[in-house]
PDB file of N, CA and C in Angstrom:
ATOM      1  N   UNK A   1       0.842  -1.176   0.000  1.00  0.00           N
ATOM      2  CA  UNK A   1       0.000   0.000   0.000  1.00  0.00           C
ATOM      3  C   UNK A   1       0.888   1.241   0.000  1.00  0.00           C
ATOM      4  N   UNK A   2       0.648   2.074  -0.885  1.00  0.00           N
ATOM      5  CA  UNK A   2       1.310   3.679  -0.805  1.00  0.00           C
ATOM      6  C   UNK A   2       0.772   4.212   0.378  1.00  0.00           C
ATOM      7  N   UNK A   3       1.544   5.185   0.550  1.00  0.00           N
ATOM      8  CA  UNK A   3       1.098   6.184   1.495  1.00  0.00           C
ATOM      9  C   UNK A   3      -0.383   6.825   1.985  1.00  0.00           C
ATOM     10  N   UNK A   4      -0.965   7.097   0.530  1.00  0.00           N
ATOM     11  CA  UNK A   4      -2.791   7.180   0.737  1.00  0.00           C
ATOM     12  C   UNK A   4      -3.635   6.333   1.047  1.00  0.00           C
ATOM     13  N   UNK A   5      -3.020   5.173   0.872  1.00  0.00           N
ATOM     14  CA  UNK A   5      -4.440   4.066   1.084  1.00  0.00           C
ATOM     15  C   UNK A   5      -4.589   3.358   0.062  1.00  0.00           C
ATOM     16  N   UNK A   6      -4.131   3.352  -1.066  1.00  0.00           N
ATOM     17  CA  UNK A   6      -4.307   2.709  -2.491  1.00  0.00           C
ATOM     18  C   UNK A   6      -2.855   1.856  -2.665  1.00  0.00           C
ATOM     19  N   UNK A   7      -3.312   0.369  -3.207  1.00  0.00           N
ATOM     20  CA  UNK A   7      -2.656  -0.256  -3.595  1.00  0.00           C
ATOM     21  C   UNK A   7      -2.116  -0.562  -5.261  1.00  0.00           C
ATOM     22  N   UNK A   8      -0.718  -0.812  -4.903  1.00  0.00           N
ATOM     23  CA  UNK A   8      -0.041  -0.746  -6.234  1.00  0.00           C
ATOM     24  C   UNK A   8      -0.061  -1.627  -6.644  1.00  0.00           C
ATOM     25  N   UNK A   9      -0.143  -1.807  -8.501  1.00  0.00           N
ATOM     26  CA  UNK A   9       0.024  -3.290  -9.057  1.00  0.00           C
ATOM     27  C   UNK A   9       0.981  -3.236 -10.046  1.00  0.00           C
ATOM     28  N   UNK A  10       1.483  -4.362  -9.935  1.00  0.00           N
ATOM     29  CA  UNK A  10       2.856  -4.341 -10.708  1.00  0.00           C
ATOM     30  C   UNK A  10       2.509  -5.202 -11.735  1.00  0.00           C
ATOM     31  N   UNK A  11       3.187  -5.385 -13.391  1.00  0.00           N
ATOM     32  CA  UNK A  11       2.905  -6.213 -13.942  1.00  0.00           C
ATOM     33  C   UNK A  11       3.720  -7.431 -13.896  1.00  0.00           C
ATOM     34  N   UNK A  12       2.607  -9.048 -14.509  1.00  0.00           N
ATOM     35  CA  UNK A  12       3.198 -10.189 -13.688  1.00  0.00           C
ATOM     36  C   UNK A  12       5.059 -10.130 -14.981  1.00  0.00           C
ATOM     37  N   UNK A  13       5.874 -10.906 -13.987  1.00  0.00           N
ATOM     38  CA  UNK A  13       7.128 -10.803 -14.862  1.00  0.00           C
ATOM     39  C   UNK A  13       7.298 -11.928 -15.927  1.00  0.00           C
ATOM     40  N   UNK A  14       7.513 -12.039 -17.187  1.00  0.00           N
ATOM     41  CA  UNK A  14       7.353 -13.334 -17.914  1.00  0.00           C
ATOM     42  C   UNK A  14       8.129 -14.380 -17.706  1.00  0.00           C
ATOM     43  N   UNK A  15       8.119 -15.605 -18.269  1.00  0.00           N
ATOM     44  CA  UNK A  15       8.868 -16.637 -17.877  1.00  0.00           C
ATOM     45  C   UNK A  15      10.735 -16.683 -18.493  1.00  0.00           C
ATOM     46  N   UNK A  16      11.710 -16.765 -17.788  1.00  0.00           N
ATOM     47  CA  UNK A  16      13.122 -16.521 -18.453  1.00  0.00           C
ATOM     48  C   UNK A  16      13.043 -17.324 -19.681  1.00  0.00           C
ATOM     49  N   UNK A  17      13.982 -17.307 -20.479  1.00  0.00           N
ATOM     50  CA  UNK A  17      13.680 -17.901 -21.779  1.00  0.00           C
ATOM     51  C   UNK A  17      14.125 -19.234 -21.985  1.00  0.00           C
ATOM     52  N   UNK A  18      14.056 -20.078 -22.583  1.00  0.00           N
ATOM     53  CA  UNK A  18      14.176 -21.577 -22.533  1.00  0.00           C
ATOM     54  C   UNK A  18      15.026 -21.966 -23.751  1.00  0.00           C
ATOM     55  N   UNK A  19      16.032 -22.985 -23.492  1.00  0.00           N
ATOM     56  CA  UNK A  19      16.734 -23.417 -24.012  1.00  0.00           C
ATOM     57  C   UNK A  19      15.754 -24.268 -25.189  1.00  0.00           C
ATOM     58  N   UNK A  20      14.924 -24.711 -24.549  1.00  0.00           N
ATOM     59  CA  UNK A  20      14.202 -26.129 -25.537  1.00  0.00           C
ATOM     60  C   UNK A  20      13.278 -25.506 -26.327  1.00  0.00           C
ATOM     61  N   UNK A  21      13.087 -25.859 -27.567  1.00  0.00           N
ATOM     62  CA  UNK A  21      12.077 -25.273 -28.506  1.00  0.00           C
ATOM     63  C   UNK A  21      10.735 -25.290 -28.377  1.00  0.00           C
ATOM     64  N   UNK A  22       9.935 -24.574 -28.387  1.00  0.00           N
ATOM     65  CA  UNK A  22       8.763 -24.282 -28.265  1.00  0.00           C
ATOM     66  C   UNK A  22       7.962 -25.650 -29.530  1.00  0.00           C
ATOM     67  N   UNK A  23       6.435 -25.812 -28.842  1.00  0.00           N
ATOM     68  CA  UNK A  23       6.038 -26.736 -29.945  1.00  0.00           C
ATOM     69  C   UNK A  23       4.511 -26.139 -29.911  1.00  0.00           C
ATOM     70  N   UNK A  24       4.344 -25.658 -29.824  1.00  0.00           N
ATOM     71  CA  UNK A  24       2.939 -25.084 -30.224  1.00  0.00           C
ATOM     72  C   UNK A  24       1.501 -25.732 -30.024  1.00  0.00           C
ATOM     73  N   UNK A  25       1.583 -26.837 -29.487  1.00  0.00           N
ATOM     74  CA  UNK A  25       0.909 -28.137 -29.883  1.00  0.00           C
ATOM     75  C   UNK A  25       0.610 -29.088 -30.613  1.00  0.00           C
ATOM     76  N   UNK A  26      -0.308 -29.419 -31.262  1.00  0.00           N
ATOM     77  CA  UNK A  26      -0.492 -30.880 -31.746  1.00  0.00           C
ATOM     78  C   UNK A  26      -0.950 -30.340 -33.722  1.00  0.00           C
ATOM     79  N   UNK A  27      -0.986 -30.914 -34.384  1.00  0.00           N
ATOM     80  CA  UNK A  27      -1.669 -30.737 -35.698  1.00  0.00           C
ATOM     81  C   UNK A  27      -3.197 -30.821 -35.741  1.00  0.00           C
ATOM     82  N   UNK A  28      -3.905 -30.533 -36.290  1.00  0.00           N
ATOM     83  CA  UNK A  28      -4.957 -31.193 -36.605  1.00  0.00           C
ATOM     84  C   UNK A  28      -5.095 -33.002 -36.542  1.00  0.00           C
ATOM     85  N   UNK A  29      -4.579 -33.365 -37.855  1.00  0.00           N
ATOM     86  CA  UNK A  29      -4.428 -34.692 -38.001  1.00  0.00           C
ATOM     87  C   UNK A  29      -3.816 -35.223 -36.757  1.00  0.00           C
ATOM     88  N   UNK A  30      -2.989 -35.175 -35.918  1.00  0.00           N
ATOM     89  CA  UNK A  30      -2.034 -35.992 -34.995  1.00  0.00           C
ATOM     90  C   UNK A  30      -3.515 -35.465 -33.588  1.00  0.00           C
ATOM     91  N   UNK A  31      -4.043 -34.796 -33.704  1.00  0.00           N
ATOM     92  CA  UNK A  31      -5.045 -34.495 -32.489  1.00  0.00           C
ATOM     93  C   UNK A  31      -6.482 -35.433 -33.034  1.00  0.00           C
ATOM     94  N   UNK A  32      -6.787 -35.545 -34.270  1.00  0.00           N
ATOM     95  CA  UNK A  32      -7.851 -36.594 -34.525  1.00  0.00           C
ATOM     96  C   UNK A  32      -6.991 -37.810 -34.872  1.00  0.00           C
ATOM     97  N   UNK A  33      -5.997 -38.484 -34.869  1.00  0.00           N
ATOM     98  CA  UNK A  33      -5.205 -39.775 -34.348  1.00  0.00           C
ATOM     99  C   UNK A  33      -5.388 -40.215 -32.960  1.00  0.00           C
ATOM    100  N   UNK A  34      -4.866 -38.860 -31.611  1.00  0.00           N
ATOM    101  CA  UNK A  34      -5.095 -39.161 -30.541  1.00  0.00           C
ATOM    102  C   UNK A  34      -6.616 -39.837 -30.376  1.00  0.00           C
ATOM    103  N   UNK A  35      -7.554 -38.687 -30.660  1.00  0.00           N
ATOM    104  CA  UNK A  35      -9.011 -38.936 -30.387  1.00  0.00           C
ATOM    105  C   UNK A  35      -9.749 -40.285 -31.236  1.00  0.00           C
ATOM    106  N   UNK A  36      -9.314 -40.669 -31.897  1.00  0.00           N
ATOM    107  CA  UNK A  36      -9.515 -42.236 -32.316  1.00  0.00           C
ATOM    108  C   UNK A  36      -8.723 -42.973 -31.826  1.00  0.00           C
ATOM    109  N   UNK A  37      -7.934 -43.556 -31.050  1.00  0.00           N
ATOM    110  CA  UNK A  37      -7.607 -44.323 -30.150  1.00  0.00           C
ATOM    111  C   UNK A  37      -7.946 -44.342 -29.012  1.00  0.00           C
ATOM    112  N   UNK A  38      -8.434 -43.178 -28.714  1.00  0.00           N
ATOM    113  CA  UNK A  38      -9.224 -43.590 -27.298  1.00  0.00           C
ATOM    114  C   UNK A  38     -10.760 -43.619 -27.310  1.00  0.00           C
ATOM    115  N   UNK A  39     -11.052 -44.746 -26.492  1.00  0.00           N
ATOM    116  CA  UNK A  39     -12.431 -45.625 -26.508  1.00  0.00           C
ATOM    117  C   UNK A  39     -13.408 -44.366 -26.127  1.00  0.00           C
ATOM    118  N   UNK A  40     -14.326 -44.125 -26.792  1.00  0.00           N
ATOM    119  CA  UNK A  40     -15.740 -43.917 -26.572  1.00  0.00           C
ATOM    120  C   UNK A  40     -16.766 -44.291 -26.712  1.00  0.00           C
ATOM    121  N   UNK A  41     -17.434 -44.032 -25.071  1.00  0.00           N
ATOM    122  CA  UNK A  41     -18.369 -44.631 -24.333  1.00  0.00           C
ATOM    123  C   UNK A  41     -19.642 -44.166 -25.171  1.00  0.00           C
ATOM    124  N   UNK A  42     -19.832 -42.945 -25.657  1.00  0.00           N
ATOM    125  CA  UNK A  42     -20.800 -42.524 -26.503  1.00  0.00           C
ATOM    126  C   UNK A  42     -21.198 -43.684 -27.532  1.00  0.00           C
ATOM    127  N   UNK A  43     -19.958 -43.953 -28.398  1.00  0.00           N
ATOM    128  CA  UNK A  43     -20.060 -44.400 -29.850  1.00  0.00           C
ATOM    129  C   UNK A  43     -20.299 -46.013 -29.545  1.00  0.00           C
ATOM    130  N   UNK A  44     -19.937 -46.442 -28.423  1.00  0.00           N
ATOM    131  CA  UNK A  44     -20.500 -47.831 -27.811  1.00  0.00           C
ATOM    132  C   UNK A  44     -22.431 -48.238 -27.440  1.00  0.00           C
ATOM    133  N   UNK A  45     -22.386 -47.214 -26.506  1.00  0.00           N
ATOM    134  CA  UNK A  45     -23.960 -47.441 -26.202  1.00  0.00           C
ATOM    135  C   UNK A  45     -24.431 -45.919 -26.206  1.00  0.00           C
ATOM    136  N   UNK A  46     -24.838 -45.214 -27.190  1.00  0.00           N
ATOM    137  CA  UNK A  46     -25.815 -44.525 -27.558  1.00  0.00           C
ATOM    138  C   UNK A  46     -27.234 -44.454 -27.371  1.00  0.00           C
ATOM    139  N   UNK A  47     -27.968 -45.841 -27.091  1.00  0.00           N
ATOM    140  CA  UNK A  47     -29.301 -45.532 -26.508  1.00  0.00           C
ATOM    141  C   UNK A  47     -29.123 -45.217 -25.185  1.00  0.00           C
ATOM    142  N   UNK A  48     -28.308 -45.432 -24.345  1.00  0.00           N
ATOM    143  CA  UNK A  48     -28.416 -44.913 -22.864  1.00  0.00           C
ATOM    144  C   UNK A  48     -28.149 -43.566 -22.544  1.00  0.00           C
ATOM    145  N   UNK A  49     -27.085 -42.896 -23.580  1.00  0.00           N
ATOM    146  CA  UNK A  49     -27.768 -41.433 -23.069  1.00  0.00           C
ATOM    147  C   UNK A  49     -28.652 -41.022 -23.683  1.00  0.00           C
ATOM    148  N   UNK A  50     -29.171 -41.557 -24.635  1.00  0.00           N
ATOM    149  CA  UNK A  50     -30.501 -41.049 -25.240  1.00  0.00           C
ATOM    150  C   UNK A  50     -31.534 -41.093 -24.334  1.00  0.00           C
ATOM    151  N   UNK A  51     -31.672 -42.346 -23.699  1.00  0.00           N
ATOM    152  CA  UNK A  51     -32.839 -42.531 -23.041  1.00  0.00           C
ATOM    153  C   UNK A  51     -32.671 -41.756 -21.420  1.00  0.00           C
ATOM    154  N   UNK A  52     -31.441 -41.537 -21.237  1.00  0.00           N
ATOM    155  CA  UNK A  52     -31.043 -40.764 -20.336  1.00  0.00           C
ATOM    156  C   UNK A  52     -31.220 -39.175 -19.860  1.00  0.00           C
ATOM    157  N   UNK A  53     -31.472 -38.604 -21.274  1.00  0.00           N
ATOM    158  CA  UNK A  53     -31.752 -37.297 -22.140  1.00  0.00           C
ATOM    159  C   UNK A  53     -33.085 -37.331 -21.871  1.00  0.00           C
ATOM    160  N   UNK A  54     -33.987 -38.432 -22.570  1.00  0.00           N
ATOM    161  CA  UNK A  54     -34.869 -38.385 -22.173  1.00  0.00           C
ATOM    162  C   UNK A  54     -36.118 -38.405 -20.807  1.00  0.00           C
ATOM    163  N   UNK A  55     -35.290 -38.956 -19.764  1.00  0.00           N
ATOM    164  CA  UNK A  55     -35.962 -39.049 -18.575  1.00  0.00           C
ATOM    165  C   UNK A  55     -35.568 -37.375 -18.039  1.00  0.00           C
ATOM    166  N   UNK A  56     -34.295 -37.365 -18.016  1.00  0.00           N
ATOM    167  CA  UNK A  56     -33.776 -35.807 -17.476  1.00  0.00           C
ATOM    168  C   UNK A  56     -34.870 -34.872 -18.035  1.00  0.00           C
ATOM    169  N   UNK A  57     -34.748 -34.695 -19.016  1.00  0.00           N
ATOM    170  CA  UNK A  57     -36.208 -33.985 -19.663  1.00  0.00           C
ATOM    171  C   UNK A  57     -37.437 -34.069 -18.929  1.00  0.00           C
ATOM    172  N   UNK A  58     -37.908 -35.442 -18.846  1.00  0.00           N
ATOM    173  CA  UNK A  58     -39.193 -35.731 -18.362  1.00  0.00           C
ATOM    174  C   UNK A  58     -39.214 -34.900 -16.751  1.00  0.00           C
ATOM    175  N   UNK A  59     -38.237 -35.603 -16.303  1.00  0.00           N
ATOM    176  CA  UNK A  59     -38.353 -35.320 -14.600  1.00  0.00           C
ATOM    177  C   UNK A  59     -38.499 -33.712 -14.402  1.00  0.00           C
ATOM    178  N   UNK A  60     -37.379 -32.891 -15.385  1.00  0.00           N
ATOM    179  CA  UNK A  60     -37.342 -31.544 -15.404  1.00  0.00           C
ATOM    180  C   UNK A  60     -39.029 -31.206 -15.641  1.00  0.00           C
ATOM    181  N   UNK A  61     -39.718 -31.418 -16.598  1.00  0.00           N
ATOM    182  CA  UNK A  61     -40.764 -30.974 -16.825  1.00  0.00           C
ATOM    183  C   UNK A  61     -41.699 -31.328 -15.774  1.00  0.00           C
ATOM    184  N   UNK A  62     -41.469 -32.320 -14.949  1.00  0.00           N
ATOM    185  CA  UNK A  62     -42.763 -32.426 -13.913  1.00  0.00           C
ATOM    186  C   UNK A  62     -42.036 -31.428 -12.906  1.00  0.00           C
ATOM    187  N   UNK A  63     -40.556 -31.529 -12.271  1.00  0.00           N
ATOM    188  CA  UNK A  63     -40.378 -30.266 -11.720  1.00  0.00           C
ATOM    189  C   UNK A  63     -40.982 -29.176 -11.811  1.00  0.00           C
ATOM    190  N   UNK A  64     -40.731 -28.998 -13.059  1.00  0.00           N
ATOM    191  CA  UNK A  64     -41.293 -27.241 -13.295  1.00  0.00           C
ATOM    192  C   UNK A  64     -42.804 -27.207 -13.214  1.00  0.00           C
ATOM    193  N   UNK A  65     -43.884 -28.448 -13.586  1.00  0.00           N
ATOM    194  CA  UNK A  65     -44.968 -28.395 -13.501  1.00  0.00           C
ATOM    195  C   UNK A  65     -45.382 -28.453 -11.990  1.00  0.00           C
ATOM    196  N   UNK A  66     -44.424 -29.141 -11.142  1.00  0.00           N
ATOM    197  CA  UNK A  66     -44.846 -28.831 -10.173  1.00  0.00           C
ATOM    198  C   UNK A  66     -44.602 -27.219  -9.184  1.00  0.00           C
ATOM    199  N   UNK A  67     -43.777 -26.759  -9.486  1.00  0.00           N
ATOM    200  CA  UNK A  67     -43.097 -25.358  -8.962  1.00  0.00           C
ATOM    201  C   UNK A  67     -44.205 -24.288  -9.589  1.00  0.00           C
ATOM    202  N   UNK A  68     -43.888 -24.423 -10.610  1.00  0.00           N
ATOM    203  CA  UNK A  68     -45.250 -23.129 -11.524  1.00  0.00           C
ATOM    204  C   UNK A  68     -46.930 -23.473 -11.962  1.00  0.00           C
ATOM    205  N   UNK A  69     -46.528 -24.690 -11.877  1.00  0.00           N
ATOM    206  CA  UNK A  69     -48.076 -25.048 -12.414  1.00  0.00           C
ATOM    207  C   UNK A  69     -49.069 -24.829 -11.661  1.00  0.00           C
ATOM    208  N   UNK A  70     -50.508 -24.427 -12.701  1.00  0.00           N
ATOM    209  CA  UNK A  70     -51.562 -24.123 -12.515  1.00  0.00           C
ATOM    210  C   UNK A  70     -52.309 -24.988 -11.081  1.00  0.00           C
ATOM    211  N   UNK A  71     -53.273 -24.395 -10.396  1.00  0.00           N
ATOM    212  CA  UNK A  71     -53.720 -24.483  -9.032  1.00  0.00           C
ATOM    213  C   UNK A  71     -55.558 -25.380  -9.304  1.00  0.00           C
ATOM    214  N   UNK A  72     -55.549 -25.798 -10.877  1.00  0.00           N
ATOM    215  CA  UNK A  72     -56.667 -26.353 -11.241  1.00  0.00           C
ATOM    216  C   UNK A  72     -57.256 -27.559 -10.905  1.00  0.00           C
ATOM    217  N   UNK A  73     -57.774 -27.413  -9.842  1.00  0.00           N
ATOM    218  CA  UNK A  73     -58.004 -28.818  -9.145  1.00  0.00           C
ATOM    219  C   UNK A  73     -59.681 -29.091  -9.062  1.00  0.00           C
TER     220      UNK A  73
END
């Protein structure tokens, strides 16, 4: 804190510089290589989050029918 009451900010300092070459990340192609070798649970059983989708839905809608809905009895 300065003298008035207000605090100072300094900017953060960057990282020293590195011997080892920078790589930027992955390619396109070498990032859809990774992502086809590893197993997905989606592309295996697909009706279960479907039907999963579907109850979440359902339950949501009686929620809300019950929270807002009409008093018509």
């Amino acid at each position: 804190m300065t003298a008035d009451g207000e605090t100072q900010v300094t900017a953060p300092t960057p990282p020293p510089p590195s011997d080892q070459p920078r790589t930027g990340g992955s390619s396109p192609a070498e990032a859809d290589r990774i992502a086809s070798d590893q197993e997905d649970a989606f592309a295996e059983k697909p009706h279960v989050y479907a039907a999963g989708a579907l109850v979440g839905g359902f339950v949501f809608a009686k929620v809300l029918g019950a929270l807002f809905g009409s008093d018509d009895d």
